[in-house]
PDB file of N, CA and C in Angstrom:
ATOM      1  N   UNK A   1      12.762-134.578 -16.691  1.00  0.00           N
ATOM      2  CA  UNK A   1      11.459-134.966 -17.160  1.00  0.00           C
ATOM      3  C   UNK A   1      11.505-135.398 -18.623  1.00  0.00           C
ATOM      4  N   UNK A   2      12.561-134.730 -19.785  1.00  0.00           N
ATOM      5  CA  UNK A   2      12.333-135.145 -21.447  1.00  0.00           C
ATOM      6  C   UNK A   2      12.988-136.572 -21.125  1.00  0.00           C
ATOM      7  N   UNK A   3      13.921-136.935 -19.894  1.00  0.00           N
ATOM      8  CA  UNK A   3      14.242-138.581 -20.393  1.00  0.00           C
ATOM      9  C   UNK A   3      13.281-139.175 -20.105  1.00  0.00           C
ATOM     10  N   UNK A   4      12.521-138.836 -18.864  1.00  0.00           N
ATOM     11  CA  UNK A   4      11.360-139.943 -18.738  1.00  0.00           C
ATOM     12  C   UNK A   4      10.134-140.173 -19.803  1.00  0.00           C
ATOM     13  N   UNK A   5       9.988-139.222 -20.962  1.00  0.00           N
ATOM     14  CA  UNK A   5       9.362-139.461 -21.758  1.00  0.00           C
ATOM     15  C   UNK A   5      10.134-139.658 -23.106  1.00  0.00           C
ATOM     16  N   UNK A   6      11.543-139.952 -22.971  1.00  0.00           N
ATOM     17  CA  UNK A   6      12.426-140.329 -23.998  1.00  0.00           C
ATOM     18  C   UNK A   6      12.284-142.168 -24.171  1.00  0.00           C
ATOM     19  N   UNK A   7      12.233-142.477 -22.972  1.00  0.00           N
ATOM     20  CA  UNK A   7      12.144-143.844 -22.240  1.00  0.00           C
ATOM     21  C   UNK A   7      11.249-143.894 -22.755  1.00  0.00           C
ATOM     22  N   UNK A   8       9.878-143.473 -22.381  1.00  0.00           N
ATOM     23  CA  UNK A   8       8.753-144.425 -22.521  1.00  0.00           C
ATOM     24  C   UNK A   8       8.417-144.136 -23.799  1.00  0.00           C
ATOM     25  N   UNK A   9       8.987-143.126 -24.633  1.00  0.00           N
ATOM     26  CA  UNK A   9       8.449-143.346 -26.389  1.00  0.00           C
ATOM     27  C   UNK A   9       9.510-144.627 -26.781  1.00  0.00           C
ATOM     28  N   UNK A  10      10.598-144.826 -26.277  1.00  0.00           N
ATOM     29  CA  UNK A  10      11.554-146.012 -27.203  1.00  0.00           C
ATOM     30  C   UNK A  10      11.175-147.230 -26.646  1.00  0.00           C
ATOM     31  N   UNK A  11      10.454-147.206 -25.302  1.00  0.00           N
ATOM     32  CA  UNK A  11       9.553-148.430 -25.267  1.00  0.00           C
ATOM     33  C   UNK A  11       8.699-148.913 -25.679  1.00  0.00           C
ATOM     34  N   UNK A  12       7.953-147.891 -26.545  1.00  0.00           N
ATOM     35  CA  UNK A  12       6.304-147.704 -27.260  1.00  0.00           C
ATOM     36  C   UNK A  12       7.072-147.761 -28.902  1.00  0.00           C
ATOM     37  N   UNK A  13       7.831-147.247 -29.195  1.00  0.00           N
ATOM     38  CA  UNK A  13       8.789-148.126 -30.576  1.00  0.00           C
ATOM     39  C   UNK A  13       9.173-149.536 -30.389  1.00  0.00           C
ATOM     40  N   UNK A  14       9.494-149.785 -29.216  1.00  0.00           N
ATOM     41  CA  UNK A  14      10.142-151.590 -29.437  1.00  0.00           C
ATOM     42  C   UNK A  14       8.730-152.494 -29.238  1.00  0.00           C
ATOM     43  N   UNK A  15       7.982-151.944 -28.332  1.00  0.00           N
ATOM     44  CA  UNK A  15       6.706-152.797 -28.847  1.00  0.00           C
ATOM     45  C   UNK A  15       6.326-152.652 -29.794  1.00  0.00           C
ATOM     46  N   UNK A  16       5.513-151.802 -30.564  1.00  0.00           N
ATOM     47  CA  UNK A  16       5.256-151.446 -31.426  1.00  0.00           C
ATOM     48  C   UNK A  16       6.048-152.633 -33.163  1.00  0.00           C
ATOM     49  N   UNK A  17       7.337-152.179 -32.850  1.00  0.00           N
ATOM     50  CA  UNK A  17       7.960-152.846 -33.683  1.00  0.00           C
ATOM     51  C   UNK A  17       7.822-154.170 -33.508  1.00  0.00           C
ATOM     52  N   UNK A  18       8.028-154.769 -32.303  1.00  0.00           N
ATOM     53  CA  UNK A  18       7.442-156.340 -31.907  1.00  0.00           C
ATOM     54  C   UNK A  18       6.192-157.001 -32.522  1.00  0.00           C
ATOM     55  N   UNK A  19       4.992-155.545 -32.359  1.00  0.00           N
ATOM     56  CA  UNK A  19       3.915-156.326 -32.898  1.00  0.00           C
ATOM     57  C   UNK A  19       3.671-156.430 -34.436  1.00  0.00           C
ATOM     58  N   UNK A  20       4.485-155.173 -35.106  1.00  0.00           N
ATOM     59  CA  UNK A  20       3.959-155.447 -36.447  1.00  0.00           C
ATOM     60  C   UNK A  20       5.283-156.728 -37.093  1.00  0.00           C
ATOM     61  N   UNK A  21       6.574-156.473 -36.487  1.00  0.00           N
ATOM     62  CA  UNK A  21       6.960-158.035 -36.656  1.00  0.00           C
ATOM     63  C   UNK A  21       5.906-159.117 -36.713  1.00  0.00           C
ATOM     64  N   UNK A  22       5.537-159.551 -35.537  1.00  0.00           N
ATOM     65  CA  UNK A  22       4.666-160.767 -35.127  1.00  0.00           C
ATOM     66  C   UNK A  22       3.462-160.738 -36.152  1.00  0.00           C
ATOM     67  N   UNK A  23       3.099-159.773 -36.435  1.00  0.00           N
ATOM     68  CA  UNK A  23       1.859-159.400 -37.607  1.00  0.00           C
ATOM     69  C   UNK A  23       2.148-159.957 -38.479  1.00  0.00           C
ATOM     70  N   UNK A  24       3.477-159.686 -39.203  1.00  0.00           N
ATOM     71  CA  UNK A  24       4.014-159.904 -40.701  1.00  0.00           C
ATOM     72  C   UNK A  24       3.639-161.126 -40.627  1.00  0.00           C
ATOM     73  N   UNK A  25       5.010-162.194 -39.653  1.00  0.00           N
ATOM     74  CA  UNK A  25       5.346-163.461 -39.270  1.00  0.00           C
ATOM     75  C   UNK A  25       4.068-164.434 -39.357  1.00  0.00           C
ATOM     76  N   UNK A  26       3.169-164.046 -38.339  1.00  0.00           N
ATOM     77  CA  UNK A  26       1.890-164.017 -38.592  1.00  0.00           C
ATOM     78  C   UNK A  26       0.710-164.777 -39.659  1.00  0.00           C
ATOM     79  N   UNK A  27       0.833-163.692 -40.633  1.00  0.00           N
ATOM     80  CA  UNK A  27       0.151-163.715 -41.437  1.00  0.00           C
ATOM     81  C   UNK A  27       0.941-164.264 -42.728  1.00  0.00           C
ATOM     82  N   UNK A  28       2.173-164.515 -42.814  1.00  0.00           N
ATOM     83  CA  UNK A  28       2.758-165.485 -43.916  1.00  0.00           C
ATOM     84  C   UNK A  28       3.173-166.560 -43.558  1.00  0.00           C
ATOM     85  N   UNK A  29       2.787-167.235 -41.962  1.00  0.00           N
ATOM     86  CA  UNK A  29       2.679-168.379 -41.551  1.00  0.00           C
ATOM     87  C   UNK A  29       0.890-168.865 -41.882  1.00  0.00           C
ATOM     88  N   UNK A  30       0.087-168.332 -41.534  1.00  0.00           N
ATOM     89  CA  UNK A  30      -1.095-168.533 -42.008  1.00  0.00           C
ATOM     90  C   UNK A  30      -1.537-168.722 -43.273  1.00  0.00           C
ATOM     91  N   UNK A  31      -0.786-168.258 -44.320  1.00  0.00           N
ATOM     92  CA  UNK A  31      -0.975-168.341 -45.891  1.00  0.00           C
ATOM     93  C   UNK A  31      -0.576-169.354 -46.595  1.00  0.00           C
ATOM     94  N   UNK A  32       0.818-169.923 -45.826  1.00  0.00           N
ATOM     95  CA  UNK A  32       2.153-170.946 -46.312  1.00  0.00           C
ATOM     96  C   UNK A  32       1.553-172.736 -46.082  1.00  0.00           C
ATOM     97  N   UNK A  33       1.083-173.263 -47.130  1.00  0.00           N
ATOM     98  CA  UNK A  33       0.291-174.785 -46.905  1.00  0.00           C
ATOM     99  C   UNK A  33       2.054-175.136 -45.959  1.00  0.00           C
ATOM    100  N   UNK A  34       1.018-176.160 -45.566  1.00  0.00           N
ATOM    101  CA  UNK A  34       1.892-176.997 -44.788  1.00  0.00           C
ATOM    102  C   UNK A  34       1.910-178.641 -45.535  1.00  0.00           C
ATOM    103  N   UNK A  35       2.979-179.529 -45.809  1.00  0.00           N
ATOM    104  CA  UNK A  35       2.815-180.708 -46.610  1.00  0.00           C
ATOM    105  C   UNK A  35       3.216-181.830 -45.588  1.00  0.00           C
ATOM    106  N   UNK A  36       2.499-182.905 -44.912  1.00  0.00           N
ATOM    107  CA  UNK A  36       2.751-183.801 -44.385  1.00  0.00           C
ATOM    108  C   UNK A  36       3.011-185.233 -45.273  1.00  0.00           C
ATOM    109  N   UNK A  37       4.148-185.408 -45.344  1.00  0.00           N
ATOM    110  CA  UNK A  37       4.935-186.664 -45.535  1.00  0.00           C
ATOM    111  C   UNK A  37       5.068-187.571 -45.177  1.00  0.00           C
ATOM    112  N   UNK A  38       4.503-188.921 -45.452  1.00  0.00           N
ATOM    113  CA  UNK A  38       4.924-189.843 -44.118  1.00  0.00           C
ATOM    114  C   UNK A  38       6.035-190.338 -44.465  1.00  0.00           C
ATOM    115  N   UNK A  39       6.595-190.488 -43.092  1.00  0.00           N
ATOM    116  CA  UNK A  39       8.329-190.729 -43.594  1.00  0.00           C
ATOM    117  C   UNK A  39       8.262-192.645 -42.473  1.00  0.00           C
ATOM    118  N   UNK A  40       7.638-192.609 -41.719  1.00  0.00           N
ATOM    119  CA  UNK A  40       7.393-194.058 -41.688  1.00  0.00           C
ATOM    120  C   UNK A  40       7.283-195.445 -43.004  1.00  0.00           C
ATOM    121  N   UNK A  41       8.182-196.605 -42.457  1.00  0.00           N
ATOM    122  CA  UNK A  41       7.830-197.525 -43.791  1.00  0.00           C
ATOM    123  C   UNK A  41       6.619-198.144 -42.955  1.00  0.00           C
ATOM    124  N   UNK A  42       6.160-198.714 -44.279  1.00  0.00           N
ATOM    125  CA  UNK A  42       4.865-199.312 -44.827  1.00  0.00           C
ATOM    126  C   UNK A  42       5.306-200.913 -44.689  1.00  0.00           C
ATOM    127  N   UNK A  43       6.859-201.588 -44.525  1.00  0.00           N
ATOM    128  CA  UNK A  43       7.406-202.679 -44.454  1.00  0.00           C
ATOM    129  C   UNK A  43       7.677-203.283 -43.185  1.00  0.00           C
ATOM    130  N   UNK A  44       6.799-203.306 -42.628  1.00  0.00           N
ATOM    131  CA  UNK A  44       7.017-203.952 -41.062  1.00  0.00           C
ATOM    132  C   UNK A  44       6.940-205.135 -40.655  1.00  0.00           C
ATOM    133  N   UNK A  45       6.143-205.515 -41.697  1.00  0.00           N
ATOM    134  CA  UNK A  45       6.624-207.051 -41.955  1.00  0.00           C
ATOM    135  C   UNK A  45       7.799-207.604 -41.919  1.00  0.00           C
ATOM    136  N   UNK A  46       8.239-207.179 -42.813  1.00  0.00           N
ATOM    137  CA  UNK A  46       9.786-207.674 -43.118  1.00  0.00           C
ATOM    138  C   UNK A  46      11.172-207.104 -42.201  1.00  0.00           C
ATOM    139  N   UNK A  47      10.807-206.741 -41.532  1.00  0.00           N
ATOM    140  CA  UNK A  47      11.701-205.942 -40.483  1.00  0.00           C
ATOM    141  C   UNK A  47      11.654-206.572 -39.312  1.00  0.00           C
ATOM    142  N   UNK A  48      10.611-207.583 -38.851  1.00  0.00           N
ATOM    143  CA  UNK A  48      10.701-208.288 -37.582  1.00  0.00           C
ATOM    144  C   UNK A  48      10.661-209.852 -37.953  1.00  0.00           C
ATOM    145  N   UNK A  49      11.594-210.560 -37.114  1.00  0.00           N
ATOM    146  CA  UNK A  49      11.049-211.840 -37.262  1.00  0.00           C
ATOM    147  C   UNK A  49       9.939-212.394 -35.839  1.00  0.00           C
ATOM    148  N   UNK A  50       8.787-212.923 -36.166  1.00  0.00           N
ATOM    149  CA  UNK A  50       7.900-213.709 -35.456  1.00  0.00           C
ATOM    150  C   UNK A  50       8.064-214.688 -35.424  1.00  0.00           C
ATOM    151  N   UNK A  51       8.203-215.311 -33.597  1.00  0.00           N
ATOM    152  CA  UNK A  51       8.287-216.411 -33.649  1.00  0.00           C
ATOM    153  C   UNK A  51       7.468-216.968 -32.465  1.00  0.00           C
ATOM    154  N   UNK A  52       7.130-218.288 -31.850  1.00  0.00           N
ATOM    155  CA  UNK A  52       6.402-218.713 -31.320  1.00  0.00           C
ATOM    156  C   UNK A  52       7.057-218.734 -29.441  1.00  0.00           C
ATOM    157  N   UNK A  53       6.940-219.527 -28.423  1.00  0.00           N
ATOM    158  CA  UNK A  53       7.235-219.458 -27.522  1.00  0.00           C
ATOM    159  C   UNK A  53       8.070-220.628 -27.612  1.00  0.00           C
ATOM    160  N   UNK A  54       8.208-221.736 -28.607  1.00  0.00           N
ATOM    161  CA  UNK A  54       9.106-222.672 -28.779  1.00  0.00           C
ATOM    162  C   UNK A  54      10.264-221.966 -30.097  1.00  0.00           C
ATOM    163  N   UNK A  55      10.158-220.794 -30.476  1.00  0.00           N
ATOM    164  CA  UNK A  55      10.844-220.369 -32.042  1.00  0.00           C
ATOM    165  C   UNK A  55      10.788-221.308 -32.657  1.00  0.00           C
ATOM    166  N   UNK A  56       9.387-221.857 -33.086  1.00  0.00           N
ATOM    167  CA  UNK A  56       8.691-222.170 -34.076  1.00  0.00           C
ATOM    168  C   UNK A  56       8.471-220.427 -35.267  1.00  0.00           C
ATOM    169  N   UNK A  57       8.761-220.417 -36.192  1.00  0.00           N
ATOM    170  CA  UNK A  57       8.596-219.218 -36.924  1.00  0.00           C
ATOM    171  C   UNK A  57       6.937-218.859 -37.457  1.00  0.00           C
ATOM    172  N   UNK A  58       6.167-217.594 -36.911  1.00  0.00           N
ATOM    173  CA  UNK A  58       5.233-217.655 -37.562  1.00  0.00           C
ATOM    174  C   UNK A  58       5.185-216.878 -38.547  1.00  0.00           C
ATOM    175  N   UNK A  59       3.947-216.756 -39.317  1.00  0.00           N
ATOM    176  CA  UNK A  59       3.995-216.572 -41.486  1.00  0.00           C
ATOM    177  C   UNK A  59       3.102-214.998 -40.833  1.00  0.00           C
ATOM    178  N   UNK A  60       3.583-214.265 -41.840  1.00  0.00           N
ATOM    179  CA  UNK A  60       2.638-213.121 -41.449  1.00  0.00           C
ATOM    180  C   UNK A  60       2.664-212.629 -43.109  1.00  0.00           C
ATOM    181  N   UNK A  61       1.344-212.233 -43.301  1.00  0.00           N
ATOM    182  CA  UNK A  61       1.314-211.845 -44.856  1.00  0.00           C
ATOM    183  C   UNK A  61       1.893-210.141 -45.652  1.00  0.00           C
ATOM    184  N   UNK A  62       1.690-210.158 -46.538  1.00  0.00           N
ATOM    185  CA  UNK A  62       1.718-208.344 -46.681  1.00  0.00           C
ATOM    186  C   UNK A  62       1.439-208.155 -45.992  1.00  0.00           C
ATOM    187  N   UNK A  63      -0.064-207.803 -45.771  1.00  0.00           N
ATOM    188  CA  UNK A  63      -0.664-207.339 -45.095  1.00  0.00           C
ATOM    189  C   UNK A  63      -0.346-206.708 -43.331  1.00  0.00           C
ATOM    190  N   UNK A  64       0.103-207.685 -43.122  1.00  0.00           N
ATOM    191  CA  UNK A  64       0.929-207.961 -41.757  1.00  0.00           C
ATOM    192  C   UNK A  64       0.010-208.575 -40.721  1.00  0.00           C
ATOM    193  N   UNK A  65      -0.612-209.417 -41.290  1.00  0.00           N
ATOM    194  CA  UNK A  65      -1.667-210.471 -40.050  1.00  0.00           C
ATOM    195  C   UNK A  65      -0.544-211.906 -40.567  1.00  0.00           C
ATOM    196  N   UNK A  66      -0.696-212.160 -38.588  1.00  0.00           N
ATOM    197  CA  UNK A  66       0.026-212.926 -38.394  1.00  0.00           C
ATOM    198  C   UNK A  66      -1.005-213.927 -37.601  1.00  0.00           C
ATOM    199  N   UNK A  67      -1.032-214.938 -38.042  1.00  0.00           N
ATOM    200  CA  UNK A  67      -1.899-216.314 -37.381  1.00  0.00           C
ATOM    201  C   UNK A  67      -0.852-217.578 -36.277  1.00  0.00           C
ATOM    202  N   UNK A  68      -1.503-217.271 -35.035  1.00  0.00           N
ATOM    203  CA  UNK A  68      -1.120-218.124 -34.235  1.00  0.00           C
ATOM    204  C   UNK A  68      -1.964-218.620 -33.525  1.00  0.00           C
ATOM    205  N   UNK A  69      -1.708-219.878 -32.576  1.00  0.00           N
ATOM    206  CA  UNK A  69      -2.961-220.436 -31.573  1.00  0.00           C
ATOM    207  C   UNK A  69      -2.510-219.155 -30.184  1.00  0.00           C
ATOM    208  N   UNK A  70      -0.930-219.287 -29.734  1.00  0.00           N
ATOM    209  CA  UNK A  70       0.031-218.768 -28.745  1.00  0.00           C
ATOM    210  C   UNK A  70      -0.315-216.983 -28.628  1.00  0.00           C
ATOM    211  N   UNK A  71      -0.634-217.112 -27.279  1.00  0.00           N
ATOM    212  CA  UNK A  71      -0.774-215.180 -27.147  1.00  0.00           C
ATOM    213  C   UNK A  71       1.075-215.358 -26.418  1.00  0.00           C
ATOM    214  N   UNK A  72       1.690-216.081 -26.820  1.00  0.00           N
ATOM    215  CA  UNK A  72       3.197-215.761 -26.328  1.00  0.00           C
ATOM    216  C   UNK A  72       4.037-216.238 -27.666  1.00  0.00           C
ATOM    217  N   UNK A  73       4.510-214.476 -28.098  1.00  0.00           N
ATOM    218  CA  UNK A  73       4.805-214.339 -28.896  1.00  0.00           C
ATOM    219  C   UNK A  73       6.648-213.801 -29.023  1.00  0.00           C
ATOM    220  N   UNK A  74       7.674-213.735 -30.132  1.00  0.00           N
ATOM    221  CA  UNK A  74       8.320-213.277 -29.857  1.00  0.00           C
ATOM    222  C   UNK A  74       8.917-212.801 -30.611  1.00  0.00           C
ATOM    223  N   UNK A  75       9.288-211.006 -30.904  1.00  0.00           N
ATOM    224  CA  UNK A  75       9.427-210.047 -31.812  1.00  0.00           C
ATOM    225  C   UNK A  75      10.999-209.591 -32.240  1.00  0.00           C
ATOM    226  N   UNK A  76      11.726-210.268 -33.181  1.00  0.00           N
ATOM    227  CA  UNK A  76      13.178-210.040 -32.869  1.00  0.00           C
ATOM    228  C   UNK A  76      13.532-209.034 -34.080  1.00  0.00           C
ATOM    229  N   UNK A  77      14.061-208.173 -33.876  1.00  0.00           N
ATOM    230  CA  UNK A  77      14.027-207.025 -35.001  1.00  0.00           C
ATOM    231  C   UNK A  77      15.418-208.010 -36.166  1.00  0.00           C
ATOM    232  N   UNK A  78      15.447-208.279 -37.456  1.00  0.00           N
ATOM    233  CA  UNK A  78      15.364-208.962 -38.175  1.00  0.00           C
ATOM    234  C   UNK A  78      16.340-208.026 -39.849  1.00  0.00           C
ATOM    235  N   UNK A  79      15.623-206.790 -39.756  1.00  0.00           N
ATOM    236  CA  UNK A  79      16.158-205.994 -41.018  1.00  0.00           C
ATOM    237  C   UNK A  79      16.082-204.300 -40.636  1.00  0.00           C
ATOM    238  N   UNK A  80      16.557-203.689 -40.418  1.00  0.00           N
ATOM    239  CA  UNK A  80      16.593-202.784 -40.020  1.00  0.00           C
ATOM    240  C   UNK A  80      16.374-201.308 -40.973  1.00  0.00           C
ATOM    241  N   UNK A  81      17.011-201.618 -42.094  1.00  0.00           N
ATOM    242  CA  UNK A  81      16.648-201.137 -43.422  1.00  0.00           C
ATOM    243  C   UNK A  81      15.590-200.944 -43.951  1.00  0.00           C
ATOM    244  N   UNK A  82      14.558-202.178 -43.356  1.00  0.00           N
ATOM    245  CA  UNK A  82      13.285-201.876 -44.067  1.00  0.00           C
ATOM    246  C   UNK A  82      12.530-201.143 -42.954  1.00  0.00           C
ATOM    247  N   UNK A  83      12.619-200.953 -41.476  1.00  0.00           N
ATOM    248  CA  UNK A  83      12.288-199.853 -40.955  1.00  0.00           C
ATOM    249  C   UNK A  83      12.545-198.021 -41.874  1.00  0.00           C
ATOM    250  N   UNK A  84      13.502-198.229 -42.292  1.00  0.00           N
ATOM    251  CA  UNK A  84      13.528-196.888 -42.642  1.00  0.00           C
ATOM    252  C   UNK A  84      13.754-196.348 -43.886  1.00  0.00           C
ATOM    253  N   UNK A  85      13.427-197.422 -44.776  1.00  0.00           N
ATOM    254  CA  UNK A  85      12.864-197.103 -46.269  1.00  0.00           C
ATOM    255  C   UNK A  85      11.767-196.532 -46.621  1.00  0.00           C
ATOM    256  N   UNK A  86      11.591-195.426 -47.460  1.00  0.00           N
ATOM    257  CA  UNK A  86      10.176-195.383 -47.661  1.00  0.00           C
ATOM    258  C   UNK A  86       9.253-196.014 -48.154  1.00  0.00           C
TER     259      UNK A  86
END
């Protein structure tokens, strides 16, 4: 009979210990800012070439508006570097 209540106190310690772990963990995850970075470039322009359905080349600004008459378009990746610059 003392193991069966040897057992169930070292089971009532490992929970126990589980929860005030998870407590700690917890509560200095809740306190700790979190900082979002954008790690995407801003240069996407310059990373593709646009061209028409004849590769006629079209002009696309900073901005990245690109003016055509053609909804057939064609996107050839161009610089690869400026994908992943910040």
């Amino acid at each position: 009979m003392n193991m069966h209540i040897f057992k169930n106190q070292k089971l009532q310690l490992i929970t126990l210990a589980i929860l005030v772990i998870g407590l700690g963990v917890g509560v200095y995850l809740v306190q700790t800012k979190q900082i979002f970075k954008p790690k995407a470039s801003t240069n996407l322009y310059s990373a593709f070439d646009v061209t028409d359905q004849n590769g006629n080349p079209i002009d696309c600004d900073q901005s990245g508006n690109c003016n055509t008459n053609s909804l057939n378009v064609k996107f050839r990746l161009e610089n690869i570097e400026a994908l992943t610059e910040p």
